[in-house]
PDB file of N, CA and C in Angstrom:
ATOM      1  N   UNK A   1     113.241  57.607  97.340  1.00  0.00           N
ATOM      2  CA  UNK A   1     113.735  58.870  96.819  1.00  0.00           C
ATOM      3  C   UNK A   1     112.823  60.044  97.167  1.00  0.00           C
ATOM      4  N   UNK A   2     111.530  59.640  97.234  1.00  0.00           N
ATOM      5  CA  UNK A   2     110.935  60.753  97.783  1.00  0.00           C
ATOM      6  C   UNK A   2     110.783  61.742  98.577  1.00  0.00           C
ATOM      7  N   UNK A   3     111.469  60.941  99.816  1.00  0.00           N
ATOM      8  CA  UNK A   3     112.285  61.134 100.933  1.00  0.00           C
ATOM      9  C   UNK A   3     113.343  61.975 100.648  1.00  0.00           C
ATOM     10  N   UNK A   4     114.030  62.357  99.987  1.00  0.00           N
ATOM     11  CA  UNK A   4     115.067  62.873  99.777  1.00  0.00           C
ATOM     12  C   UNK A   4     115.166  64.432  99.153  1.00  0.00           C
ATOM     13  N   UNK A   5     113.494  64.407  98.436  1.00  0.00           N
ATOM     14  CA  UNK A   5     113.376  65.630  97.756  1.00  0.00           C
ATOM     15  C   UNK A   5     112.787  66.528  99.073  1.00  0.00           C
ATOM     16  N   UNK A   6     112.364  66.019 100.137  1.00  0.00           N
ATOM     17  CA  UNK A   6     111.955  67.154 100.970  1.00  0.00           C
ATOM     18  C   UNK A   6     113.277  67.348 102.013  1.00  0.00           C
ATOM     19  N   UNK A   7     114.422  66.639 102.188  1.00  0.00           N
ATOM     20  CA  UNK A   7     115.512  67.198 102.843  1.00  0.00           C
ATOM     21  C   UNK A   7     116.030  68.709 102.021  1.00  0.00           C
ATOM     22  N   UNK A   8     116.347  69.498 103.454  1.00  0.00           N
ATOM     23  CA  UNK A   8     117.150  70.641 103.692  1.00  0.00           C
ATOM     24  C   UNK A   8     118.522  69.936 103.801  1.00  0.00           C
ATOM     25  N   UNK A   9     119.321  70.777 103.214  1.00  0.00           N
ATOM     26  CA  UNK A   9     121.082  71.225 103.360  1.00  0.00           C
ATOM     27  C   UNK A   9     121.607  71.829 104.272  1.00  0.00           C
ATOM     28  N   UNK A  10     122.534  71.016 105.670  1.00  0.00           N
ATOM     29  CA  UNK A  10     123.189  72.004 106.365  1.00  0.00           C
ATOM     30  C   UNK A  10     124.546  72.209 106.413  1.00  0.00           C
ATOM     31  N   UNK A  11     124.771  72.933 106.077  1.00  0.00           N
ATOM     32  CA  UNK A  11     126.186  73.200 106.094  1.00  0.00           C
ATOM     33  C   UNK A  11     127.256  73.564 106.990  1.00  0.00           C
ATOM     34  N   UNK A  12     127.891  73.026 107.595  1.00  0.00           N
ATOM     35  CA  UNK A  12     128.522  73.608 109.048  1.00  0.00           C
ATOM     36  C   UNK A  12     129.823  73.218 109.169  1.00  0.00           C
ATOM     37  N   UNK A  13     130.792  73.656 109.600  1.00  0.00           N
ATOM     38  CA  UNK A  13     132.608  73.844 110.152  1.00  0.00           C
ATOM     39  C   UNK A  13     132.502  73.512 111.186  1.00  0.00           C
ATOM     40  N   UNK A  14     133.583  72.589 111.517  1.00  0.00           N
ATOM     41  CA  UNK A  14     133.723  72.284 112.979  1.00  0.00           C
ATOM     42  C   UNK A  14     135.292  72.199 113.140  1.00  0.00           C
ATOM     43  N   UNK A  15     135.598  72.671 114.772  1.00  0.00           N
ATOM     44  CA  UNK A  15     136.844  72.501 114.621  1.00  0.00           C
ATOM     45  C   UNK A  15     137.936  71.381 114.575  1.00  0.00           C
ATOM     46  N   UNK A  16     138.664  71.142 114.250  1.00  0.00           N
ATOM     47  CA  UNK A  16     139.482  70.001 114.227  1.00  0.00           C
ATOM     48  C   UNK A  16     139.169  68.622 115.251  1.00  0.00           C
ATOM     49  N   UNK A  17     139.290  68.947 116.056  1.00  0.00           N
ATOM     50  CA  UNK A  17     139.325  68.026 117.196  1.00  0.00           C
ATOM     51  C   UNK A  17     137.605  67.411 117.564  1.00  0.00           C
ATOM     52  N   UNK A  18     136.537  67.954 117.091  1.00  0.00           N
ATOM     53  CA  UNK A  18     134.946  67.848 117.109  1.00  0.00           C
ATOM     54  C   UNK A  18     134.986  66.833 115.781  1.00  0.00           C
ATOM     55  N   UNK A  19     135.739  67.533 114.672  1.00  0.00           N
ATOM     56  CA  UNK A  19     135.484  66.466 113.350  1.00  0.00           C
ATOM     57  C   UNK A  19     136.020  65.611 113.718  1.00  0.00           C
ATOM     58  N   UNK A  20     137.470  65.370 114.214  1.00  0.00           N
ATOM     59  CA  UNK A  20     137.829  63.712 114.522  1.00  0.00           C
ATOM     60  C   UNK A  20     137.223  62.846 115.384  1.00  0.00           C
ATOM     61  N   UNK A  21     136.370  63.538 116.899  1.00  0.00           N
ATOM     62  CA  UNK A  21     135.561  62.773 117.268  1.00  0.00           C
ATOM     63  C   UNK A  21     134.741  62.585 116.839  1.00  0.00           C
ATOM     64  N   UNK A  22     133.506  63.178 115.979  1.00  0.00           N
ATOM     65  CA  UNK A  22     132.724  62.485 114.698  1.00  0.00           C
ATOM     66  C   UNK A  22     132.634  61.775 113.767  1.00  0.00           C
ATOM     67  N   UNK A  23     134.422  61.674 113.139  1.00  0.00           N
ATOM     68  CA  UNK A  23     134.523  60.297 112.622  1.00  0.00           C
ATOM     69  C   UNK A  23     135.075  59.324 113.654  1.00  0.00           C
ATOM     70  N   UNK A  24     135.719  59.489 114.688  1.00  0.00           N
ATOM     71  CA  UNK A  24     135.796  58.143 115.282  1.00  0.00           C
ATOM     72  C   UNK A  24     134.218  57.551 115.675  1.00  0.00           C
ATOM     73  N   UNK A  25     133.865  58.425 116.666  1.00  0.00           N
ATOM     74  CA  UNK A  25     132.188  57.817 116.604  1.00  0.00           C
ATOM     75  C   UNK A  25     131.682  57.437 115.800  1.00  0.00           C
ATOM     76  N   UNK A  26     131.544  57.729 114.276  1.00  0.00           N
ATOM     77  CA  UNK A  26     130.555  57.206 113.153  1.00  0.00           C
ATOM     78  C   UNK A  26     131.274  56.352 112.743  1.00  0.00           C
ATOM     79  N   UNK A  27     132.361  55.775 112.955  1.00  0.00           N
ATOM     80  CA  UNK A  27     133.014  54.701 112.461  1.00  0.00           C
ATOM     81  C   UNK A  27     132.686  53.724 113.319  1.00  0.00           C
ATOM     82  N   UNK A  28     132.874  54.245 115.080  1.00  0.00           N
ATOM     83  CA  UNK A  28     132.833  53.001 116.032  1.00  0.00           C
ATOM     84  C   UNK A  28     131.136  52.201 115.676  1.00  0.00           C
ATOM     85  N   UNK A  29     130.515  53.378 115.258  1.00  0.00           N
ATOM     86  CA  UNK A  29     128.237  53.127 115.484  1.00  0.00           C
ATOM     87  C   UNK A  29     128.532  52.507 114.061  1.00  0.00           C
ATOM     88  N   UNK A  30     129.540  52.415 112.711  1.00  0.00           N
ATOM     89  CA  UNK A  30     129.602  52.034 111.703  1.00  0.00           C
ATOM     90  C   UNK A  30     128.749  52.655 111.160  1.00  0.00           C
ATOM     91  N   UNK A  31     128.166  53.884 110.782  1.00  0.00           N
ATOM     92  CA  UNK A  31     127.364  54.832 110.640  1.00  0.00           C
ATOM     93  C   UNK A  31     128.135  55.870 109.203  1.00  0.00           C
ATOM     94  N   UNK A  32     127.278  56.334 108.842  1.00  0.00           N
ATOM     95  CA  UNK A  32     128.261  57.715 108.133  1.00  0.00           C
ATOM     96  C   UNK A  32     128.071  58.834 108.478  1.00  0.00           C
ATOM     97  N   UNK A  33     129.023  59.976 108.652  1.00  0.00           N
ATOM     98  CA  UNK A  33     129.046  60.985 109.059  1.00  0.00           C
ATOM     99  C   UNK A  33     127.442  61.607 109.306  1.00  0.00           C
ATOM    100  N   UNK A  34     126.969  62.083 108.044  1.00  0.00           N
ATOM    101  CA  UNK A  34     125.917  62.703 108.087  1.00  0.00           C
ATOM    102  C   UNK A  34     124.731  62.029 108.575  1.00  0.00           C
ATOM    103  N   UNK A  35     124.503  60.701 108.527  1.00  0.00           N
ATOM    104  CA  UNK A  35     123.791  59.980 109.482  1.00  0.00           C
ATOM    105  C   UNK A  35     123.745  59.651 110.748  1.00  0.00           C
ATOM    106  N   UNK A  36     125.416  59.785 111.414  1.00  0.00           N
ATOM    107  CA  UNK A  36     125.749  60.015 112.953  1.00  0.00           C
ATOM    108  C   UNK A  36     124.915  61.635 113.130  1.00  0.00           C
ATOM    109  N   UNK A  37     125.526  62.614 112.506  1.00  0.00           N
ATOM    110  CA  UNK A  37     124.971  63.827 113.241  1.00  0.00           C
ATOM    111  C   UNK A  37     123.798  63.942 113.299  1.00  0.00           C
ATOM    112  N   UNK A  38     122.725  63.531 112.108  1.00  0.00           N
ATOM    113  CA  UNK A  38     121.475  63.793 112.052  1.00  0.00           C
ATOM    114  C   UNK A  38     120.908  62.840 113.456  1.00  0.00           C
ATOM    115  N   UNK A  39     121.525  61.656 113.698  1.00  0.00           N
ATOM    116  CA  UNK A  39     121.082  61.353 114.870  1.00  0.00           C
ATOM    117  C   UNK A  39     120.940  61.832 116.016  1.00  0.00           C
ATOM    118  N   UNK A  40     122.460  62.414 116.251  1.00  0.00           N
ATOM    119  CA  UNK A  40     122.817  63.913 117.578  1.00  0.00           C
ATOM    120  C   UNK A  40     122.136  64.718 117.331  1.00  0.00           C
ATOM    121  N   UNK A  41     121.260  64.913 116.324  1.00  0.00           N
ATOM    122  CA  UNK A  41     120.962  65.917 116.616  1.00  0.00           C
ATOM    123  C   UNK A  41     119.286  65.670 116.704  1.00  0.00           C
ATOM    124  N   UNK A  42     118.469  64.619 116.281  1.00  0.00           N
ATOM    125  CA  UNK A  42     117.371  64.374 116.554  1.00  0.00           C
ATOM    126  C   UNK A  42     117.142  63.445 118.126  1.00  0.00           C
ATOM    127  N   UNK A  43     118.719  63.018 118.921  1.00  0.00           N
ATOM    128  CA  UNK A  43     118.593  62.902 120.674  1.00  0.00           C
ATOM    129  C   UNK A  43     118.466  64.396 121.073  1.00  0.00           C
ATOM    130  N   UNK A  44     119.464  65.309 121.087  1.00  0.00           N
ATOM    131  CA  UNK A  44     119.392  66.644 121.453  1.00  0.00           C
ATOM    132  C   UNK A  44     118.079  67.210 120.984  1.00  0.00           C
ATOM    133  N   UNK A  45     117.062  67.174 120.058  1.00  0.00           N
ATOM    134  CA  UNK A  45     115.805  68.160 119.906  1.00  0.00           C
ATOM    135  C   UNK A  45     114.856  66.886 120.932  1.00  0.00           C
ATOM    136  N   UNK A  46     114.957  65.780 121.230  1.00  0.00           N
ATOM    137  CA  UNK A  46     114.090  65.005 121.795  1.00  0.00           C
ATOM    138  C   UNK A  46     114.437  65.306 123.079  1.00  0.00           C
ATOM    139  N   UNK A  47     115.718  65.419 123.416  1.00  0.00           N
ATOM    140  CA  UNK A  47     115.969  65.778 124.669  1.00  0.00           C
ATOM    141  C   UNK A  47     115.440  67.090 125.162  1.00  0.00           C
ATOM    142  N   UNK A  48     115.619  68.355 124.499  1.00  0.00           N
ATOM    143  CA  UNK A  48     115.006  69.570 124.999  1.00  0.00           C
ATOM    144  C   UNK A  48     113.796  69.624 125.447  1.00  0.00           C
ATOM    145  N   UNK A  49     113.012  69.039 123.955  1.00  0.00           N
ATOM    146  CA  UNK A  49     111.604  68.919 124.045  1.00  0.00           C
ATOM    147  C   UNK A  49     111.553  68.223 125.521  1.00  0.00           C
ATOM    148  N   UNK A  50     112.073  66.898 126.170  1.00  0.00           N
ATOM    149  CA  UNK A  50     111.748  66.570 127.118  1.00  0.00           C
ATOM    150  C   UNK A  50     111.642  67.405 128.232  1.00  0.00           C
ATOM    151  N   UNK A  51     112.930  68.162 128.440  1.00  0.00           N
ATOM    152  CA  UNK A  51     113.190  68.589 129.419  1.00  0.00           C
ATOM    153  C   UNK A  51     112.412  70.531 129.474  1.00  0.00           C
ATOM    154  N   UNK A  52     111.675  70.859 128.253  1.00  0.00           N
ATOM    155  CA  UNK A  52     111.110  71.885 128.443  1.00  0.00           C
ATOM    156  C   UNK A  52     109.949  71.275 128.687  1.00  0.00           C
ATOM    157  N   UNK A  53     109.349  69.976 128.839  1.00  0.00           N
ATOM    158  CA  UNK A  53     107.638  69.583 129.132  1.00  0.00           C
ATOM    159  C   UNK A  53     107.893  69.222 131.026  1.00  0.00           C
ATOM    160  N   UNK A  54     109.395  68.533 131.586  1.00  0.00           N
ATOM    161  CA  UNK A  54     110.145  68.406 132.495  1.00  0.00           C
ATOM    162  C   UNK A  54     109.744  70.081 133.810  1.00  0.00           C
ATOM    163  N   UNK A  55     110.365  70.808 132.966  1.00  0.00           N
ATOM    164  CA  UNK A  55     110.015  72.211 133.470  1.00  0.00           C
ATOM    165  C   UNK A  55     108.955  72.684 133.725  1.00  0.00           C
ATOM    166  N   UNK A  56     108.358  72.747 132.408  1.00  0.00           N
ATOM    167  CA  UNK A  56     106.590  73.101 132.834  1.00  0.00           C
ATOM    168  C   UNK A  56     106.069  72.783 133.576  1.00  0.00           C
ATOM    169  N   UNK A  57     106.240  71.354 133.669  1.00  0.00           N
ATOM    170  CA  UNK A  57     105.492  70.096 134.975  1.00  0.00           C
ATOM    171  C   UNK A  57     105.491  70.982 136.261  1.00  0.00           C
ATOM    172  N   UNK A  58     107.015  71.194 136.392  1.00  0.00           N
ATOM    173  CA  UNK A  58     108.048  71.651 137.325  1.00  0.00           C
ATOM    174  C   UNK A  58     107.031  73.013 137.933  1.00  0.00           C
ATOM    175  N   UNK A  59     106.817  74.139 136.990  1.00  0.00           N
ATOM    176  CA  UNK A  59     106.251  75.215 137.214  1.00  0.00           C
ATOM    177  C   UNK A  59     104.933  75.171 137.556  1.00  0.00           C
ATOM    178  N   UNK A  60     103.885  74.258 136.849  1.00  0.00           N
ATOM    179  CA  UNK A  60     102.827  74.053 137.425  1.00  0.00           C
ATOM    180  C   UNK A  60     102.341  73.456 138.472  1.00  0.00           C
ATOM    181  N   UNK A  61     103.383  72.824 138.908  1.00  0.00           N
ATOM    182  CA  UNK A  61     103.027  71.739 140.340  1.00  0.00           C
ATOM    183  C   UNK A  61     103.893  72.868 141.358  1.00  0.00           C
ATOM    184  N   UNK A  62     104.881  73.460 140.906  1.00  0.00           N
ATOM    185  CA  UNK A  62     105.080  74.937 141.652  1.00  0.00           C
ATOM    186  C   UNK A  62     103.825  75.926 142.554  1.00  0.00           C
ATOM    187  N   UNK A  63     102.856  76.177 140.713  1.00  0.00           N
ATOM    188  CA  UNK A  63     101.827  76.722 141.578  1.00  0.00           C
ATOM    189  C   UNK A  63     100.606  76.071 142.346  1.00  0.00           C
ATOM    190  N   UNK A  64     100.554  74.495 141.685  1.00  0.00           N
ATOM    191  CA  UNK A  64      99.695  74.336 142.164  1.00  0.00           C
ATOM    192  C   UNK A  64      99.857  73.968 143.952  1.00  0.00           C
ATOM    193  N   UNK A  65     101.207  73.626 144.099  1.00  0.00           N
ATOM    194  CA  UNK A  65     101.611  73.713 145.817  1.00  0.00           C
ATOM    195  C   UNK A  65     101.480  74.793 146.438  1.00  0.00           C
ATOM    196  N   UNK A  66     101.808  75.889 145.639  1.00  0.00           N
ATOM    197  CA  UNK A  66     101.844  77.239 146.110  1.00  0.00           C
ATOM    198  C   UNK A  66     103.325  77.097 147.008  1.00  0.00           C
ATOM    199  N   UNK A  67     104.473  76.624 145.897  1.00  0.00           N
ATOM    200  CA  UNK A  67     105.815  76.591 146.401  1.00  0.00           C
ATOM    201  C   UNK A  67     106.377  77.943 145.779  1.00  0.00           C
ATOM    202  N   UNK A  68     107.267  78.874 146.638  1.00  0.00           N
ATOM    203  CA  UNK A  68     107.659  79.871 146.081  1.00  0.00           C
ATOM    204  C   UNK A  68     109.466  79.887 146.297  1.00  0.00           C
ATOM    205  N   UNK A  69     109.808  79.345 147.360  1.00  0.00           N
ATOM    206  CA  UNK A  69     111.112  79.157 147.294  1.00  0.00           C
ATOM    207  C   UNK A  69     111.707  77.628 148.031  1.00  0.00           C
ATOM    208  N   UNK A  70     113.281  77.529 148.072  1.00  0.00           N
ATOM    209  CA  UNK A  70     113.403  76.377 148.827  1.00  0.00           C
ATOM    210  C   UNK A  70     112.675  76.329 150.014  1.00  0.00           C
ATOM    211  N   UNK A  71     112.713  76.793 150.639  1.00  0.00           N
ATOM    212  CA  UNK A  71     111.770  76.923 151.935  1.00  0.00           C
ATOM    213  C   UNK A  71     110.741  76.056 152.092  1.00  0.00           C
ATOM    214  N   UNK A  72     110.250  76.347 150.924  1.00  0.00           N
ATOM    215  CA  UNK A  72     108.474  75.547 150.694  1.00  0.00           C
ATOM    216  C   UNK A  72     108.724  74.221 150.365  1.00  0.00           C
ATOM    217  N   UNK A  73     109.844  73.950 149.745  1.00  0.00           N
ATOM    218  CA  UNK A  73     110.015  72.499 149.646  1.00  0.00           C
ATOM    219  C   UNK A  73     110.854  71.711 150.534  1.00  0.00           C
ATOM    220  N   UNK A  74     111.426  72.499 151.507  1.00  0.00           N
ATOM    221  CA  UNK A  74     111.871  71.235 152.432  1.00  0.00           C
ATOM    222  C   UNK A  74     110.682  70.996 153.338  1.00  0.00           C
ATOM    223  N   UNK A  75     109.725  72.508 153.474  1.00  0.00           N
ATOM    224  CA  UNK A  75     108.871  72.183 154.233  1.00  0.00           C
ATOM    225  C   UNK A  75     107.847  70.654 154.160  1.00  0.00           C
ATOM    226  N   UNK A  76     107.592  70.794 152.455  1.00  0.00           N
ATOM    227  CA  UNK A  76     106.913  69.602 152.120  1.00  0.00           C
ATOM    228  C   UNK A  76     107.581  68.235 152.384  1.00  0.00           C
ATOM    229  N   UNK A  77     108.729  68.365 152.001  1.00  0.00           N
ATOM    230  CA  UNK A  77     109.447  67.215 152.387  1.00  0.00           C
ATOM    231  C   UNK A  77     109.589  66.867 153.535  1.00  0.00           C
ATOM    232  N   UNK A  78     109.932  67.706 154.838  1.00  0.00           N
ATOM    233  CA  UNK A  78     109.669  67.584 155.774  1.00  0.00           C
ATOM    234  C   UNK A  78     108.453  66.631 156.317  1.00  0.00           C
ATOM    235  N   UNK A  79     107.378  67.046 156.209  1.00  0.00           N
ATOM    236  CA  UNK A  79     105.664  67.163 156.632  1.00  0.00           C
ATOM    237  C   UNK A  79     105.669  65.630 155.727  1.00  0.00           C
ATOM    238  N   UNK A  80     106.136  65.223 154.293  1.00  0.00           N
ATOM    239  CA  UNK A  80     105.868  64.239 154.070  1.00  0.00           C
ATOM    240  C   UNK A  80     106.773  63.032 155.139  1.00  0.00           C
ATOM    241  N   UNK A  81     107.791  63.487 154.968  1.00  0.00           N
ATOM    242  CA  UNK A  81     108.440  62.448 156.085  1.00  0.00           C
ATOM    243  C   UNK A  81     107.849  61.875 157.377  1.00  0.00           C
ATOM    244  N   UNK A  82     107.341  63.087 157.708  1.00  0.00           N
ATOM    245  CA  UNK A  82     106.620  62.637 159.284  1.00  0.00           C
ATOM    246  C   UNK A  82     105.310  62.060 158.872  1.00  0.00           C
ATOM    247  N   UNK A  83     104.312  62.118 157.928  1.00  0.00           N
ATOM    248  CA  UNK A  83     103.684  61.275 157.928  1.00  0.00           C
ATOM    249  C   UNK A  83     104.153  59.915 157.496  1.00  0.00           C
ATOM    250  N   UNK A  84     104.861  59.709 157.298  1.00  0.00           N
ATOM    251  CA  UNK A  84     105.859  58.207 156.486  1.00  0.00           C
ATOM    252  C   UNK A  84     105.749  57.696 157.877  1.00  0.00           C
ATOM    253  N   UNK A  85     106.487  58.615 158.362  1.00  0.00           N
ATOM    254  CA  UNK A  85     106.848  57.671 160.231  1.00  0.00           C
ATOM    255  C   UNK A  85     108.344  56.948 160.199  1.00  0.00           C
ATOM    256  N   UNK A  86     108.665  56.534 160.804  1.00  0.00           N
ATOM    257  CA  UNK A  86     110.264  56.339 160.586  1.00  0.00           C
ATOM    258  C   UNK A  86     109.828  54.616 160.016  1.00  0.00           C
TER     259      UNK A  86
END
């Protein structure tokens, strides 16, 4: 129960056709409503988080190549290929 005194309340409308796929899904996972969404919605914040640490990566290995447009990366790709060798 303790657990329970630090949950927040969300309250939200959805349109017709979103609520029936939410109960078919929480029925198919055998789940209940509010335990299906809280799940969707703790993949979706795990997912962002991934994909904004995804990006960063993205931007820093940007500068640290000193890649500024496509250009720079086929070049690399290029230059890696030929050292590969066929």
């Amino acid at each position: 129960m303790a657990n329970r005194t630090k949950r927040k309340i969300l309250n939200i409308s959805l349109p017709p056709e979103l609520y029936k796929e939410v109960e078919k899904l929480s029925k198919e996972q055998a789940k209940a409503k509010g335990e299906f969404v809280r799940e969707v919605i703790r993949q979706y914040v795990a997912a962002d988080r991934r994909w904004k640490q995804i990006r960063l990566w993205g931007e820093e290995s940007a500068q640290r190549l000193e890649i500024k447009d496509q250009g720079d990366v086929e070049s690399i790709i290029e230059q890696y290929r030929r050292e590969q060798g066929p």
